[in-house]
PDB file of N, CA and C in Angstrom:
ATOM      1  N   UNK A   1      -3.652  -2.649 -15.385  1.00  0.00           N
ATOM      2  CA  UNK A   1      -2.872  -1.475 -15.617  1.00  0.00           C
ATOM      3  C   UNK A   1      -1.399  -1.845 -15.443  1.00  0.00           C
ATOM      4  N   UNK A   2      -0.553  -1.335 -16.860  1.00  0.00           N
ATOM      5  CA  UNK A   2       0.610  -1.480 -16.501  1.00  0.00           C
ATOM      6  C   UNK A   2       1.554  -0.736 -15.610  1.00  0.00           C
ATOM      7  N   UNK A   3       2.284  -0.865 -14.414  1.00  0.00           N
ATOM      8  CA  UNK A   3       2.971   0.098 -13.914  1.00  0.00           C
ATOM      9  C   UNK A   3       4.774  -0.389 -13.599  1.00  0.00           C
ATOM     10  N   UNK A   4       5.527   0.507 -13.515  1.00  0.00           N
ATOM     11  CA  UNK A   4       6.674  -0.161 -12.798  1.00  0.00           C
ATOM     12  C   UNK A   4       6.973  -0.175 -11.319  1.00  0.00           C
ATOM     13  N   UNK A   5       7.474  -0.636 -10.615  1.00  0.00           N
ATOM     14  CA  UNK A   5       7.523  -0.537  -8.881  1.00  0.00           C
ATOM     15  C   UNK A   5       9.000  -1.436  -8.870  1.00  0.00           C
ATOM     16  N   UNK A   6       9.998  -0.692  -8.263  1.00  0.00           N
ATOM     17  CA  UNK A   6      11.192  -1.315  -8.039  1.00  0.00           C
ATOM     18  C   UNK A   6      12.016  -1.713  -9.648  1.00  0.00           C
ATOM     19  N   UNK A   7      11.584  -1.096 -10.774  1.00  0.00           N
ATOM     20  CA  UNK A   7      12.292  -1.373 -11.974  1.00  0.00           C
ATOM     21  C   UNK A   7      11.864  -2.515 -12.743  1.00  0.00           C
ATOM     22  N   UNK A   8      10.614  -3.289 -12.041  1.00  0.00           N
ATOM     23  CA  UNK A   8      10.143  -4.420 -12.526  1.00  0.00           C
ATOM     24  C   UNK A   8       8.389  -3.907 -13.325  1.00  0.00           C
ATOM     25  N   UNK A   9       8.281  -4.172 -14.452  1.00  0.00           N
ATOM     26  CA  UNK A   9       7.020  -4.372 -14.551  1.00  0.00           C
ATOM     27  C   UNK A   9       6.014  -5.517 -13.814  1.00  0.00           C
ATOM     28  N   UNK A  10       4.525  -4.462 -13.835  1.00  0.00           N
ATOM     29  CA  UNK A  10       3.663  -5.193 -12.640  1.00  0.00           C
ATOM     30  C   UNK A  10       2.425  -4.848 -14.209  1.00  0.00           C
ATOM     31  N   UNK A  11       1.650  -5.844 -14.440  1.00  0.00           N
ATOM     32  CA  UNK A  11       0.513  -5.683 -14.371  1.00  0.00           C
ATOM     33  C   UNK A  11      -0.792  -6.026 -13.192  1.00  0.00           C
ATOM     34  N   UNK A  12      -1.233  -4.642 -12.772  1.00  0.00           N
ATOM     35  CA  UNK A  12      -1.930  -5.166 -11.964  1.00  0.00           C
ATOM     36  C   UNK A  12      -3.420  -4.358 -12.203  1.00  0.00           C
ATOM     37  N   UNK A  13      -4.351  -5.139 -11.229  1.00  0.00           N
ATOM     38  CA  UNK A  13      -5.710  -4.932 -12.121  1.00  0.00           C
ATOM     39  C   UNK A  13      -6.485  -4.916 -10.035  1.00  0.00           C
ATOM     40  N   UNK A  14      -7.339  -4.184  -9.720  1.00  0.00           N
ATOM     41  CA  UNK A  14      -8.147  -3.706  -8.707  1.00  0.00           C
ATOM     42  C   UNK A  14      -8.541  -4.601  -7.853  1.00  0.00           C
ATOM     43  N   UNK A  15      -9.305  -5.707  -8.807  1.00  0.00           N
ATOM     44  CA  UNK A  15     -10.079  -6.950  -8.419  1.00  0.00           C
ATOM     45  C   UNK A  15      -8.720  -7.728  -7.597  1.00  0.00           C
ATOM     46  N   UNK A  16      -7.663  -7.755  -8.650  1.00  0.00           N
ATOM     47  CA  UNK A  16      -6.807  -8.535  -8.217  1.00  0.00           C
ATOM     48  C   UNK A  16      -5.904  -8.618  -6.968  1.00  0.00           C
ATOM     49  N   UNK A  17      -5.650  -6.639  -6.813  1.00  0.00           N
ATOM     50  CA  UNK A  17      -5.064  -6.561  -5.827  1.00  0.00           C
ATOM     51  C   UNK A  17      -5.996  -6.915  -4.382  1.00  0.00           C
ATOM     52  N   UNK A  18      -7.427  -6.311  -4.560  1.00  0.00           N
ATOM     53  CA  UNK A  18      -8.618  -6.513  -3.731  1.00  0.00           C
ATOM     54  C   UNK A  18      -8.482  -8.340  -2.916  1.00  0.00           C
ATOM     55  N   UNK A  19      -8.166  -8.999  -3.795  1.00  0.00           N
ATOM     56  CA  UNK A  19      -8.390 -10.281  -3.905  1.00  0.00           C
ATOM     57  C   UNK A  19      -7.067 -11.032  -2.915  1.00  0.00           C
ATOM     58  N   UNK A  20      -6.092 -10.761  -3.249  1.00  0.00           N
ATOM     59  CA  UNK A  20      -4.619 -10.385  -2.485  1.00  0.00           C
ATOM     60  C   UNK A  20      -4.412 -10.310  -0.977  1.00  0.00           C
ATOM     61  N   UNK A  21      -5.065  -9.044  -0.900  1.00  0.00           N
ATOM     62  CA  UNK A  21      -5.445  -8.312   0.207  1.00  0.00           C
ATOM     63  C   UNK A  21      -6.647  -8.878   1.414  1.00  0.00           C
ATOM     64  N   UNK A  22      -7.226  -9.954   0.819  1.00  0.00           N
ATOM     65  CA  UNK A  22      -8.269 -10.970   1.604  1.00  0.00           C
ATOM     66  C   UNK A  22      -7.689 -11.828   2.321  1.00  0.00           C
ATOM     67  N   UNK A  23      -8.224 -11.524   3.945  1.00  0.00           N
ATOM     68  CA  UNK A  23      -7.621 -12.452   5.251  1.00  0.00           C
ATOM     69  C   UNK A  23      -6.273 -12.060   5.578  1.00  0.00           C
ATOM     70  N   UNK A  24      -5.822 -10.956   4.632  1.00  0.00           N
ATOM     71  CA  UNK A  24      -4.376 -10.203   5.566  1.00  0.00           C
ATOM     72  C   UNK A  24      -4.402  -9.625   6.530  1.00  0.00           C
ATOM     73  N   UNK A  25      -4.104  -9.837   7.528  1.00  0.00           N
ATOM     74  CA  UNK A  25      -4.292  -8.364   8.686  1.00  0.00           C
ATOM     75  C   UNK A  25      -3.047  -7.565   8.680  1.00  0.00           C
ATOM     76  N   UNK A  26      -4.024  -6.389   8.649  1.00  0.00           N
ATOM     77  CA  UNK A  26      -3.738  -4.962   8.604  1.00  0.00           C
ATOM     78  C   UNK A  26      -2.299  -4.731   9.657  1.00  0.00           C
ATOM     79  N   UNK A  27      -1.215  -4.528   9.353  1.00  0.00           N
ATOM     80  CA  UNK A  27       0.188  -4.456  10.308  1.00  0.00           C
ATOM     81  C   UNK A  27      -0.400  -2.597  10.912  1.00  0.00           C
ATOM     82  N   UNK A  28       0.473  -2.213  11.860  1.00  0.00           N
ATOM     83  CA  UNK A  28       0.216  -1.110  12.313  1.00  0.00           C
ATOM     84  C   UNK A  28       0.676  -0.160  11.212  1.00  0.00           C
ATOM     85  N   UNK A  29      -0.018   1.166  11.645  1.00  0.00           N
ATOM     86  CA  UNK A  29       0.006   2.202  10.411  1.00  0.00           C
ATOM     87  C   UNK A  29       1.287   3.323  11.114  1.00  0.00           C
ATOM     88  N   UNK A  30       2.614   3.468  10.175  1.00  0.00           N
ATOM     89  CA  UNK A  30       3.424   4.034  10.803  1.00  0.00           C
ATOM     90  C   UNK A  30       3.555   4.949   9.539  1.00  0.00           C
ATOM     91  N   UNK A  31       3.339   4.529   8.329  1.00  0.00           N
ATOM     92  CA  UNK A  31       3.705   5.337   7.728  1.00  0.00           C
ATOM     93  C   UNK A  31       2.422   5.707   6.488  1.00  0.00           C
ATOM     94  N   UNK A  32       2.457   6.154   5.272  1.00  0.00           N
ATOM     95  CA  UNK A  32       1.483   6.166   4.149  1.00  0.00           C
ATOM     96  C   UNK A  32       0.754   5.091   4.097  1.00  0.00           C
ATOM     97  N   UNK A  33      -0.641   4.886   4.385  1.00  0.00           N
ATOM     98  CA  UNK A  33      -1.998   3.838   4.227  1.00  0.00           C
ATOM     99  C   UNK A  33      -2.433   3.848   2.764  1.00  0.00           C
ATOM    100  N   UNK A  34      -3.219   2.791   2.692  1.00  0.00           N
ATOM    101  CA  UNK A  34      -4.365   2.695   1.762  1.00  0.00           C
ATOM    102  C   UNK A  34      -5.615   1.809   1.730  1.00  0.00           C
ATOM    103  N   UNK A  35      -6.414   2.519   1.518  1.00  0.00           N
ATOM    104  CA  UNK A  35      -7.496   1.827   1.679  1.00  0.00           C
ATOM    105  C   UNK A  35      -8.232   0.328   1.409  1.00  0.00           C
ATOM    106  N   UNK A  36      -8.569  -0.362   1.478  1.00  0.00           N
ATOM    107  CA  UNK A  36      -9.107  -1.765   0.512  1.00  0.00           C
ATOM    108  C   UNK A  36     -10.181  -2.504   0.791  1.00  0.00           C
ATOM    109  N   UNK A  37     -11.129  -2.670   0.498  1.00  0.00           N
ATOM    110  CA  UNK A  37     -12.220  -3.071   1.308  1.00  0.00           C
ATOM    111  C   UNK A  37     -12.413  -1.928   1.938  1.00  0.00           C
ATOM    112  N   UNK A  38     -12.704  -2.592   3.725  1.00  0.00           N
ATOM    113  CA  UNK A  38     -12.968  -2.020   4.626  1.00  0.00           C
ATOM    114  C   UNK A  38     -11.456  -1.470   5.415  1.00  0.00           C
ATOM    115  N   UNK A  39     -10.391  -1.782   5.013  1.00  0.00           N
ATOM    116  CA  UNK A  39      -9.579  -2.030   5.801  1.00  0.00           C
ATOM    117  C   UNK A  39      -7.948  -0.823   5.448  1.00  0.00           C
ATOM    118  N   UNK A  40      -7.688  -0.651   6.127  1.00  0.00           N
ATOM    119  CA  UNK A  40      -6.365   0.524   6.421  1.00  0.00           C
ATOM    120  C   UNK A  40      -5.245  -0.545   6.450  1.00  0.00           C
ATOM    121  N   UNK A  41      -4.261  -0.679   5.247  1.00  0.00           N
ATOM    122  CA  UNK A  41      -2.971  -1.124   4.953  1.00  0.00           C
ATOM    123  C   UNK A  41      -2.064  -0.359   5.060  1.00  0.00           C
ATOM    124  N   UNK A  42      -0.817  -0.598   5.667  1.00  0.00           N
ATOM    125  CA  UNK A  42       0.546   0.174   5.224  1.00  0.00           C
ATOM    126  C   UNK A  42       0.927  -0.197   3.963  1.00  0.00           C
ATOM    127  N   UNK A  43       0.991   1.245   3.005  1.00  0.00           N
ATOM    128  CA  UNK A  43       1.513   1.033   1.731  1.00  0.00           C
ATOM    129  C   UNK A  43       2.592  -0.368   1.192  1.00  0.00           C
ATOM    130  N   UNK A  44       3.305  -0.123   2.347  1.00  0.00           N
ATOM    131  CA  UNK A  44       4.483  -1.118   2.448  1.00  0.00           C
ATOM    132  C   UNK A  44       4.227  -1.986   2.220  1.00  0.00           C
ATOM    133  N   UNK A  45       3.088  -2.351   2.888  1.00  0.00           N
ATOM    134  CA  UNK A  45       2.752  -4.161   3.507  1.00  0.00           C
ATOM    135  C   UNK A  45       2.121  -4.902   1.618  1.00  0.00           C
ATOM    136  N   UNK A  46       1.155  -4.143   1.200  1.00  0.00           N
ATOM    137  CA  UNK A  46       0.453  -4.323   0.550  1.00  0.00           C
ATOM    138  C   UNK A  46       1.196  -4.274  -0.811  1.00  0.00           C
ATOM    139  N   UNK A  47       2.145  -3.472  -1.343  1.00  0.00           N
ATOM    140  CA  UNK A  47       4.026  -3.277  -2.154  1.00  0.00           C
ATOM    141  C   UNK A  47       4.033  -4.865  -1.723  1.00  0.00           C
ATOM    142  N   UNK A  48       4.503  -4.791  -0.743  1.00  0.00           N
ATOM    143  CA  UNK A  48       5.128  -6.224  -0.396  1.00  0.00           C
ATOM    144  C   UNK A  48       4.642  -7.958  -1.249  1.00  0.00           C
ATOM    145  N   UNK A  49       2.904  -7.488  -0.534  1.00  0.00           N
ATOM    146  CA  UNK A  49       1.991  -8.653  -0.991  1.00  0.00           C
ATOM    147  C   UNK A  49       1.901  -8.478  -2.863  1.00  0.00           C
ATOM    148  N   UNK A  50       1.195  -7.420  -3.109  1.00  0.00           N
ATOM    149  CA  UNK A  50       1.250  -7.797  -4.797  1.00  0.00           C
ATOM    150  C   UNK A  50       2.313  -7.763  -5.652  1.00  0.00           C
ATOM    151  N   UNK A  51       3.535  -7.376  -5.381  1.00  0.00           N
ATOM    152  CA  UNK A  51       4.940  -7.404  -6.091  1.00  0.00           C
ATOM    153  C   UNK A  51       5.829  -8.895  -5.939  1.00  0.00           C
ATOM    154  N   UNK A  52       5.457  -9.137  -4.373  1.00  0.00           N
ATOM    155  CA  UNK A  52       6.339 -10.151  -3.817  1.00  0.00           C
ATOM    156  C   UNK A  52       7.929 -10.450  -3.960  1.00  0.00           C
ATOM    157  N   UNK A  53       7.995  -8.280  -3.502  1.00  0.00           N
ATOM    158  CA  UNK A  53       9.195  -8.061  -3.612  1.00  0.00           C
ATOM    159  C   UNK A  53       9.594  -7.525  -1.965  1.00  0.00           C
ATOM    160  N   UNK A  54      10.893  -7.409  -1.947  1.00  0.00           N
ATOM    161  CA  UNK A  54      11.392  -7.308  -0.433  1.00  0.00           C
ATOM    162  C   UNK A  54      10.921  -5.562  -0.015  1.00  0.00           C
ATOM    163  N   UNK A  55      10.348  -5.273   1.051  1.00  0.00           N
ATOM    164  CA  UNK A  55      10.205  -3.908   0.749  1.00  0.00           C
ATOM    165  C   UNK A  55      11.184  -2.589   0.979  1.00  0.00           C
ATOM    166  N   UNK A  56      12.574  -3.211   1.080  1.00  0.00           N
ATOM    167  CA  UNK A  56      13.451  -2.549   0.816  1.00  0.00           C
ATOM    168  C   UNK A  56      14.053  -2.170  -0.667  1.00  0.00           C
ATOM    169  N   UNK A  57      13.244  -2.707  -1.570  1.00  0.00           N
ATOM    170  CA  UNK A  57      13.473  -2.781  -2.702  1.00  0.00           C
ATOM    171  C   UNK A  57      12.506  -1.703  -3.588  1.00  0.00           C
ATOM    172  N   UNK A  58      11.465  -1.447  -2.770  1.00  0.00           N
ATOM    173  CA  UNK A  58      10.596  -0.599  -3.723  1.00  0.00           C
ATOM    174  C   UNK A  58      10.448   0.681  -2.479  1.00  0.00           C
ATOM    175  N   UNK A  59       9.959   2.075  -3.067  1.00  0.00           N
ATOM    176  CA  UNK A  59       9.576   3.215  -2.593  1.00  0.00           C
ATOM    177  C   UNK A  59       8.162   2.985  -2.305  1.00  0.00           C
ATOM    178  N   UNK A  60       7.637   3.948  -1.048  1.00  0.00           N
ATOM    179  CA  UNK A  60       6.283   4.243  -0.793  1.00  0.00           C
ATOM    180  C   UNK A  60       5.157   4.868  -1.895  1.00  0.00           C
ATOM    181  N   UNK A  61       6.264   5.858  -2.595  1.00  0.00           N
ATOM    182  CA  UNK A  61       5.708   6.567  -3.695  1.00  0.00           C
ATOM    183  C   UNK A  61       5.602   5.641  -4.878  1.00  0.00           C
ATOM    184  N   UNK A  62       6.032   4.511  -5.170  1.00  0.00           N
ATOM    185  CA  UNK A  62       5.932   4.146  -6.642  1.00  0.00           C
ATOM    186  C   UNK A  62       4.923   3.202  -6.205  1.00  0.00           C
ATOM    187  N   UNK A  63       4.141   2.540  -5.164  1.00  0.00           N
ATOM    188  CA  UNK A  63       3.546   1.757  -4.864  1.00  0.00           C
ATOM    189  C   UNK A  63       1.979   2.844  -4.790  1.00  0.00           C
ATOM    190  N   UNK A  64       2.216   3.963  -4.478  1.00  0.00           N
ATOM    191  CA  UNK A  64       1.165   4.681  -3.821  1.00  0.00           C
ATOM    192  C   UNK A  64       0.763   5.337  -5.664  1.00  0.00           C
ATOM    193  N   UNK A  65       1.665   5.653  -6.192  1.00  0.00           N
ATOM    194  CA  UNK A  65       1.447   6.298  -7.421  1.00  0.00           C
ATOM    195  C   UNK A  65       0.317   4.533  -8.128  1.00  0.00           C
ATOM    196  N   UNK A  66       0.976   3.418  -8.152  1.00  0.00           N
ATOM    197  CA  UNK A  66       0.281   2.079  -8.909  1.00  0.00           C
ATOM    198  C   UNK A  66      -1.106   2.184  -8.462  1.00  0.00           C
ATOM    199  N   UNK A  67      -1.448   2.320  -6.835  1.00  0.00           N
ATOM    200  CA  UNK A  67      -2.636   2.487  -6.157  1.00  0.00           C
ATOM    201  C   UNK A  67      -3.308   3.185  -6.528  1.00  0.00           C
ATOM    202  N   UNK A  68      -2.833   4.376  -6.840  1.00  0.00           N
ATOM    203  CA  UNK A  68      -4.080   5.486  -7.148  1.00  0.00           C
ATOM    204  C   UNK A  68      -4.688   5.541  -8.103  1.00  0.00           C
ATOM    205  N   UNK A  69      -3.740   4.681  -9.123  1.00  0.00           N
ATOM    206  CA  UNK A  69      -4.156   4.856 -11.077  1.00  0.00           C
ATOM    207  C   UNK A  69      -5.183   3.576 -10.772  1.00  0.00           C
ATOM    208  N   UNK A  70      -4.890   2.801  -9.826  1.00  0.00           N
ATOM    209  CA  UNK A  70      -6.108   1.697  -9.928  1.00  0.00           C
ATOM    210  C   UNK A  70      -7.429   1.959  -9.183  1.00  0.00           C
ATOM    211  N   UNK A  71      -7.455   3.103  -8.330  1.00  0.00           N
ATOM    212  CA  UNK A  71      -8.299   4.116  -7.787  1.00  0.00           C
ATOM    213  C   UNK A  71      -8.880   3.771  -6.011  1.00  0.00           C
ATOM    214  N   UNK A  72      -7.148   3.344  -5.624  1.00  0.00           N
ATOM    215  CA  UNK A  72      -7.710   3.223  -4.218  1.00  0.00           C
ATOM    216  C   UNK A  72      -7.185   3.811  -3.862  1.00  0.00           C
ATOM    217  N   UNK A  73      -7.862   4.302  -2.541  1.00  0.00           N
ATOM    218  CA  UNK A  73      -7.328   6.116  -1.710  1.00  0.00           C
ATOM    219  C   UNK A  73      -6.345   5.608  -0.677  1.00  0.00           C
ATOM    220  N   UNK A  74      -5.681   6.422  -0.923  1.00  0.00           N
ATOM    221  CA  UNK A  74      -3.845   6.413  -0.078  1.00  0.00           C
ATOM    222  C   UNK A  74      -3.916   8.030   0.788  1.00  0.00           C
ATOM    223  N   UNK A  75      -3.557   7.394   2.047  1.00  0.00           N
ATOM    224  CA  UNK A  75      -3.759   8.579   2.616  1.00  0.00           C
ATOM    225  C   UNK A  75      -1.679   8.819   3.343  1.00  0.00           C
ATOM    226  N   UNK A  76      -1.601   9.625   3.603  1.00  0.00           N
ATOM    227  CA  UNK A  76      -0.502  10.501   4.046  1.00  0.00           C
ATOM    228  C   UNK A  76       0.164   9.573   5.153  1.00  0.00           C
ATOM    229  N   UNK A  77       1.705   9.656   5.439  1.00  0.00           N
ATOM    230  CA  UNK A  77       2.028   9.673   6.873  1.00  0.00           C
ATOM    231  C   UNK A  77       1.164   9.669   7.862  1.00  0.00           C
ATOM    232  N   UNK A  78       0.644   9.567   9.157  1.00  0.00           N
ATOM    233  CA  UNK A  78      -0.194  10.025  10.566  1.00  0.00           C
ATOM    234  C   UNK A  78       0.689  11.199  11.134  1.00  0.00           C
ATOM    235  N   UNK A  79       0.278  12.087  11.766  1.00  0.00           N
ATOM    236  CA  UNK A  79       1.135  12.903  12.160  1.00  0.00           C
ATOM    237  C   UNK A  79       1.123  12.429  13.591  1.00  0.00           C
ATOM    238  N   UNK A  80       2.486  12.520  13.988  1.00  0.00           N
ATOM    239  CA  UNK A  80       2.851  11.616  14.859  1.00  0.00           C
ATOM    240  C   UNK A  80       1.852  12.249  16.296  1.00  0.00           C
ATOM    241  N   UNK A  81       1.967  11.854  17.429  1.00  0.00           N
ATOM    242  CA  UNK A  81       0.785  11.840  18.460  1.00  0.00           C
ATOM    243  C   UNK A  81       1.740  12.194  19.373  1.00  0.00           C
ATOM    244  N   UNK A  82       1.639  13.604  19.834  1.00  0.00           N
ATOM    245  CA  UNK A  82       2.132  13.980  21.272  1.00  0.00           C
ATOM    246  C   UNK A  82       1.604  13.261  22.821  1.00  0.00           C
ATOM    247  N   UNK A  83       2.400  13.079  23.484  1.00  0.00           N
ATOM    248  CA  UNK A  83       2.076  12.336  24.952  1.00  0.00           C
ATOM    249  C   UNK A  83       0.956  13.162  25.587  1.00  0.00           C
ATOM    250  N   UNK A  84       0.610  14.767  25.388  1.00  0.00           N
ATOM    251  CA  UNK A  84      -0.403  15.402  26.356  1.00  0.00           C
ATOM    252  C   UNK A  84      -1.511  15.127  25.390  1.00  0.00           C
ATOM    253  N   UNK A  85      -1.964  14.837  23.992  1.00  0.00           N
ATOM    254  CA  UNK A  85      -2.846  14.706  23.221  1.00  0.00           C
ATOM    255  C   UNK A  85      -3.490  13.258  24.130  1.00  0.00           C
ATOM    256  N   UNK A  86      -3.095  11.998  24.843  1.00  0.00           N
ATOM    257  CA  UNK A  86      -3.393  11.320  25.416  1.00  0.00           C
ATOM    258  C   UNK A  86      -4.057  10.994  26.253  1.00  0.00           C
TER     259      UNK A  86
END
């Protein structure tokens, strides 16, 4: 699937990103996730790995919009965790 992310065309394809995403560990989840395998990515991290662009360079949303058309589930922000919830 063709998409743009940061003004650059990406073709990217499920298997491939899937494939990418093997033996990465998962950074902490601070902001928008997505799913892969078994495993919970920060949007960011995973932008980062299949673009192999700086991730100041691309949005959460144009990475999360590429994800979804390739049909992996992106879930929201966490809502942040109060100290008495503890």
């Amino acid at each position: 699937m063709r998409c743009i992310i940061a003004r650059f065309p990406f073709d990217l394809v499920k298997s491939e990103v899937e494939q990418s995403m093997k033996g990465v560990k998962p950074e902490a989840i601070t902001d928008a996730s997505v799913i892969i395998g078994r495993k919970a990515y920060p949007v960011k991290q995973v932008g980062q790995i299949i673009t192999g662009q700086d991730r100041r360079d691309f949005s959460t949303g144009e990475v999360i919009r590429a994800l979804n058309r390739l049909g992996f589930t992106c879930r929201p922000t966490p809502a942040p965790t109060h100290p008495q919830d503890l």
